[in-house]
C-alpha atoms as a PDB file:
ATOM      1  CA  UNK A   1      74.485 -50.434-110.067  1.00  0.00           C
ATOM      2  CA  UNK A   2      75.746 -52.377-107.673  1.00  0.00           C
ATOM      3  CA  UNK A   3      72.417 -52.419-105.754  1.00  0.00           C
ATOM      4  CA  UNK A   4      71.010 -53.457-108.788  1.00  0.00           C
ATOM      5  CA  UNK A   5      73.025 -56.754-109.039  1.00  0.00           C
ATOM      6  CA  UNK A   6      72.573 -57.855-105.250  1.00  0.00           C
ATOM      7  CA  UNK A   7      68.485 -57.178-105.389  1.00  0.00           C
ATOM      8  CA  UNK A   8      68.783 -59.625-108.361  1.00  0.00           C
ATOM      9  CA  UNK A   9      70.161 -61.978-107.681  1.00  0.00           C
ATOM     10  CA  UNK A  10      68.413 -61.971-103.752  1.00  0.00           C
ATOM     11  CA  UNK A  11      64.910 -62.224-105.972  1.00  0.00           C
ATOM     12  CA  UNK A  12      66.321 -64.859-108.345  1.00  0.00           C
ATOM     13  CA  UNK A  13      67.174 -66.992-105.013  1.00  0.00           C
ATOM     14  CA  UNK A  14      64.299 -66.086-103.323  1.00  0.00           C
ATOM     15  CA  UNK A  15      62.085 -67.813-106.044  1.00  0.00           C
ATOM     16  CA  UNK A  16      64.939 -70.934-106.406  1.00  0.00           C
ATOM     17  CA  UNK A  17      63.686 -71.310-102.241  1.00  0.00           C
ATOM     18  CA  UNK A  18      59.872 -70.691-103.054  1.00  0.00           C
ATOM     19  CA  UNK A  19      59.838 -73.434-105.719  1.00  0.00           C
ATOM     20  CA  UNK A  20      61.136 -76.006-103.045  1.00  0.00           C
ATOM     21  CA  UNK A  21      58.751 -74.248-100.566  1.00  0.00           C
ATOM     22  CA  UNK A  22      55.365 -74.980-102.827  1.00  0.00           C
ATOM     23  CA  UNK A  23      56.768 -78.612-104.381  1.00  0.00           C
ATOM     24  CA  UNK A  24      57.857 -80.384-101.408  1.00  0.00           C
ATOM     25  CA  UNK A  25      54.785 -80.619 -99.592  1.00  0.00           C
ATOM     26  CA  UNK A  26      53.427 -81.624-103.039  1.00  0.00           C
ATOM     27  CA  UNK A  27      55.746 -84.605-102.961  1.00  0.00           C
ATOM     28  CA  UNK A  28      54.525 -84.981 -99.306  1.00  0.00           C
ATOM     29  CA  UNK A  29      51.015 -85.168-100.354  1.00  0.00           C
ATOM     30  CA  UNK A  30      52.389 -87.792-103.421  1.00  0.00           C
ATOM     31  CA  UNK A  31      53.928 -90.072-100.455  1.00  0.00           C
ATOM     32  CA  UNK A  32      50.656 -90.007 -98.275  1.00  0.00           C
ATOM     33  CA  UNK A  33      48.593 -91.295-101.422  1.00  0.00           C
ATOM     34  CA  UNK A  34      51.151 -93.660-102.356  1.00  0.00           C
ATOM     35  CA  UNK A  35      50.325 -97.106-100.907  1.00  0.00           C
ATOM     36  CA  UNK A  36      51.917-100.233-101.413  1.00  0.00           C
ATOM     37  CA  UNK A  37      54.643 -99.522-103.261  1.00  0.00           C
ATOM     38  CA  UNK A  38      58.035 -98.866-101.926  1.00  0.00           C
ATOM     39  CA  UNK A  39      59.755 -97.961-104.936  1.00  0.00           C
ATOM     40  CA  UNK A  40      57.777 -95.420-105.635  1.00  0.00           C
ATOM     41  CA  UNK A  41      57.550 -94.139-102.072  1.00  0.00           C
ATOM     42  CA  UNK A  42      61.339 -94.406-101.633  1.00  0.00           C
ATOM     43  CA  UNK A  43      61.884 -92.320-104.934  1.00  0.00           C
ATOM     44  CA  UNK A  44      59.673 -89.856-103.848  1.00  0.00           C
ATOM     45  CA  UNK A  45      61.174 -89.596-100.594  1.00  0.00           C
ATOM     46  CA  UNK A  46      64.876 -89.483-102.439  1.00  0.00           C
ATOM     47  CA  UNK A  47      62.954 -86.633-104.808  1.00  0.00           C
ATOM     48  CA  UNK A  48      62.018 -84.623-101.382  1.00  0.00           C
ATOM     49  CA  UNK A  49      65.325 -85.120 -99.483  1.00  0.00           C
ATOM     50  CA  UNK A  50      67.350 -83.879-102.525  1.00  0.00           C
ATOM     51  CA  UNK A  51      64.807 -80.515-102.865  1.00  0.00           C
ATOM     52  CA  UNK A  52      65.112 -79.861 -99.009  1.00  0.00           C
ATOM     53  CA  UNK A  53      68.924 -79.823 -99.301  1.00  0.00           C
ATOM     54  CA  UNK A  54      68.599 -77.668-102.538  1.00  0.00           C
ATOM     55  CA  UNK A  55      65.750 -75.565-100.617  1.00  0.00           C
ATOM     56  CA  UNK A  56      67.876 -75.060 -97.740  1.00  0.00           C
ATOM     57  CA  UNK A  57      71.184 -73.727 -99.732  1.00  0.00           C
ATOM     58  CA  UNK A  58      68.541 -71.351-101.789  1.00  0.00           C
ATOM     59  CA  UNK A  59      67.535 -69.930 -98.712  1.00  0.00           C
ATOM     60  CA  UNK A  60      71.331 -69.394 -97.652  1.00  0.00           C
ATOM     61  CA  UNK A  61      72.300 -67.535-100.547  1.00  0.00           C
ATOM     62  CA  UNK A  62      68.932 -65.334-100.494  1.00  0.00           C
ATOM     63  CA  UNK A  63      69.373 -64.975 -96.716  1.00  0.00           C
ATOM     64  CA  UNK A  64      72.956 -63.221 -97.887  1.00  0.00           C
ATOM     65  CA  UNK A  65      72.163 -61.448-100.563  1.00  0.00           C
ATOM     66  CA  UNK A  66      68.676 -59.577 -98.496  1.00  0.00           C
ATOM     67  CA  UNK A  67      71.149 -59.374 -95.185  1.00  0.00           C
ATOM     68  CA  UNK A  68      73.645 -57.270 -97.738  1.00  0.00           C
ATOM     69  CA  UNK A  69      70.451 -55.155 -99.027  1.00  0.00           C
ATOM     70  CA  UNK A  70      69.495 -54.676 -95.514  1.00  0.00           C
ATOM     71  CA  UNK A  71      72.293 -53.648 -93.678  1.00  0.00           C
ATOM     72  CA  UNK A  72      75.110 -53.628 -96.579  1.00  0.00           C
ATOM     73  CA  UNK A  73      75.101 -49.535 -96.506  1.00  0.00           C
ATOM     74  CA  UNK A  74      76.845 -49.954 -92.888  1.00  0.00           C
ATOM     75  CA  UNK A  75      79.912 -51.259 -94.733  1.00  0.00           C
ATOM     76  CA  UNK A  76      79.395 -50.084 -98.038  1.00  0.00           C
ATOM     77  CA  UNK A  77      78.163 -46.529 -98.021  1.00  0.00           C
ATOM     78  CA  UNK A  78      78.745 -45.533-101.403  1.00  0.00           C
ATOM     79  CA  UNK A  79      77.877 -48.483-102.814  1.00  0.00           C
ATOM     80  CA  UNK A  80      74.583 -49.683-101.244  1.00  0.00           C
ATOM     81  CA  UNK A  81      71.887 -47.023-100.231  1.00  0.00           C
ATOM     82  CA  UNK A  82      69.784 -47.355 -96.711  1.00  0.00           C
ATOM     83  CA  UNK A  83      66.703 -48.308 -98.109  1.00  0.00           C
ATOM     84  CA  UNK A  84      64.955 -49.554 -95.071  1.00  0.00           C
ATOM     85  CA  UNK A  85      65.479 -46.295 -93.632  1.00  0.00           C
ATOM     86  CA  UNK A  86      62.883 -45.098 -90.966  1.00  0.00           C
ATOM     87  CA  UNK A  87      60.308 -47.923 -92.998  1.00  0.00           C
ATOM     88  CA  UNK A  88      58.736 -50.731 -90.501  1.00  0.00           C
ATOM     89  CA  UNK A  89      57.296 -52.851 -93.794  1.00  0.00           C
ATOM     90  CA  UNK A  90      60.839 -54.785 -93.520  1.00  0.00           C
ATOM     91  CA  UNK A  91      59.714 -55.880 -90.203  1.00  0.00           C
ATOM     92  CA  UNK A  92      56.923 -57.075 -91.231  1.00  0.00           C
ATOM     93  CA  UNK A  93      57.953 -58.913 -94.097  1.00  0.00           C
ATOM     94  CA  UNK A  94      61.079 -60.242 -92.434  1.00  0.00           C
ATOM     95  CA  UNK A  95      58.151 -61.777 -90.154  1.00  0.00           C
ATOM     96  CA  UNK A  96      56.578 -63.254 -93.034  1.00  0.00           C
ATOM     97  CA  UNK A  97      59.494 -64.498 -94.371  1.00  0.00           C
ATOM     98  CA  UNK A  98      60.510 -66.246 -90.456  1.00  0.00           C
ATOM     99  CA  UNK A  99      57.287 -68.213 -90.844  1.00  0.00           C
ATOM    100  CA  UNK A 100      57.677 -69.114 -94.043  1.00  0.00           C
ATOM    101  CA  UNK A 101      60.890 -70.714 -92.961  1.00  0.00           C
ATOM    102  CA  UNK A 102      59.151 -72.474 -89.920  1.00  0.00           C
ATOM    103  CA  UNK A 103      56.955 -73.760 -92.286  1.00  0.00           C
ATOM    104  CA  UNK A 104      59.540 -75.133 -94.505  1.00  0.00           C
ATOM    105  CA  UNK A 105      61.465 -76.195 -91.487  1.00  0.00           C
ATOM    106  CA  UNK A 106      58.100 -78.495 -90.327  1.00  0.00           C
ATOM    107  CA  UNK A 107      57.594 -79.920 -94.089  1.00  0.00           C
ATOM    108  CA  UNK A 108      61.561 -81.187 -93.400  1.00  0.00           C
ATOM    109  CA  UNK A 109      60.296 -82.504 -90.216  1.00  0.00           C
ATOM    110  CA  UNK A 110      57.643 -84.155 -91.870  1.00  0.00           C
ATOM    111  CA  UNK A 111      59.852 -85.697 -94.824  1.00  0.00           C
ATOM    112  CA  UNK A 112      62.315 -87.315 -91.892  1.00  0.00           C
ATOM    113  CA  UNK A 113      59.224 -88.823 -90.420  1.00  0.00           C
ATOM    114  CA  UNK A 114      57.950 -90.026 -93.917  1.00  0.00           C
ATOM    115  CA  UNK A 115      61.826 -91.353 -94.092  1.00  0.00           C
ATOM    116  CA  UNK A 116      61.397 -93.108 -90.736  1.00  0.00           C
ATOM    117  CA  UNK A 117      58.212 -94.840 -91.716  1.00  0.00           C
ATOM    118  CA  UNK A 118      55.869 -92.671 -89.524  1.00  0.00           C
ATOM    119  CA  UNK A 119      52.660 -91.530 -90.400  1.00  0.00           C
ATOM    120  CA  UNK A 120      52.006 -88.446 -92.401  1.00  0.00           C
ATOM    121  CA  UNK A 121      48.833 -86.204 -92.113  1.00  0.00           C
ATOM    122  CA  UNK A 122      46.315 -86.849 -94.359  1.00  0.00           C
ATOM    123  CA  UNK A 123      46.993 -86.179 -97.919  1.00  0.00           C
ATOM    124  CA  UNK A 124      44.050 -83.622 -97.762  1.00  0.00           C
ATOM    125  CA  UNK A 125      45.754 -82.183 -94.844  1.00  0.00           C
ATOM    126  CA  UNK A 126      48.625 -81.847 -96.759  1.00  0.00           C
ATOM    127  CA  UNK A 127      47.144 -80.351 -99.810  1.00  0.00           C
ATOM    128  CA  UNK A 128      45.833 -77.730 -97.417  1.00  0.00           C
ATOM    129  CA  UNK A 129      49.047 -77.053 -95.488  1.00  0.00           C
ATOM    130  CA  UNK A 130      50.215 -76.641 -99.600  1.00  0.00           C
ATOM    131  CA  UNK A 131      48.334 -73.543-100.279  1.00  0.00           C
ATOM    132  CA  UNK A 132      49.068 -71.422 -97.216  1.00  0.00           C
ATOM    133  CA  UNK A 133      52.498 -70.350 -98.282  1.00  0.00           C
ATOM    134  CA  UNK A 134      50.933 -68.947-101.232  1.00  0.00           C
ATOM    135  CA  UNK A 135      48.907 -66.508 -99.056  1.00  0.00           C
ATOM    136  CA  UNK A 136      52.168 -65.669 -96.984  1.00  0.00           C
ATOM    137  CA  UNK A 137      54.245 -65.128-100.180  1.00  0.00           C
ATOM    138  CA  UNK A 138      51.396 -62.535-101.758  1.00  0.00           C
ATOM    139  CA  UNK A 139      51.861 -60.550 -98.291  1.00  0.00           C
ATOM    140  CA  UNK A 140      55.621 -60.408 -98.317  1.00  0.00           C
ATOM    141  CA  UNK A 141      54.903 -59.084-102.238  1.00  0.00           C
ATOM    142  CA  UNK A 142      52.693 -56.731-101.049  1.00  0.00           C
ATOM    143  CA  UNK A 143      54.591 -55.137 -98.800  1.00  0.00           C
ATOM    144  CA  UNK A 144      57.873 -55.132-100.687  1.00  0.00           C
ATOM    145  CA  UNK A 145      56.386 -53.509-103.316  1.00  0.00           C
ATOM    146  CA  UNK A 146      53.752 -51.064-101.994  1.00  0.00           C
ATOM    147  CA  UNK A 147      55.906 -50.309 -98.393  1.00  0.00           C
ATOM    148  CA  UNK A 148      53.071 -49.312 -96.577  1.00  0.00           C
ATOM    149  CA  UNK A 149      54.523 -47.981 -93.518  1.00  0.00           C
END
């Protein structure tokens, strides 16, 4: 049961982080279109440092939660199984998941620029850059789920 509890609430962070993951490049792409108007543009850019922060402690608490799913069974025997036993889909995904975190690293980067008054990509660079975590996040799915080797 106590398995149970830790997986949950690891997925219920893990989608807390993916929300910031897919909406602040979204606000990124709202900041490159927004022109001349700074009070828009600086409460977007309040908007986008306030999800990175929130992003970032999501992360932390999903980071715990998987490292005590992954390797809890060391210290807790009876209560958490091995269930990465023997299985190489964890490295994989744990793969995934590193450059899903480099690319939510960069869009930080790319918020302190924005902050700084530096140029941005383009916004259709940026709606771009938007979709590819979606394609990372369906392979980290995939293998969680189907655990193909």
């Amino acid at each position: 049961m106590t398995y149970l509890w830790i997986k949950s609430f690891h997925v219920v962070f893990v989608i807390a982080w993916m929300a910031t993951v897919f909406y602040l490049p979204r606000i990124l792409v709202n900041v490159a279109e927004v022109g001349d108007q700074p009070a828009v543009k600086a409460r977007l850019l309040l908007m986008g440092r306030r999800l990175y922060r929130f992003g970032h402690n999501m992360f932390g608490v999903a980071f715990l939660f998987g490292l005590a799913l992954w390797e809890g069974w060391r210290v807790f025997p009876q209560a958490l199984p091995n269930v990465v036993a023997s299985m190489h889909w964890i490295d994989a995904k744990l793969t995934l998941v590193v450059l899903m975190l480099i690319y939510f690293s960069w869009t930080g980067r790319l918020l302190k620029r924005a902050e700084k008054g530096e140029a941005l990509p383009s916004s259709k660079t940026l709606r771009i850059m938007n979709e590819l975590p979606v394609l990372v996040l369906l392979g980290i799915v995939f293998l969680v789920i189907a655990k193909p080797f």
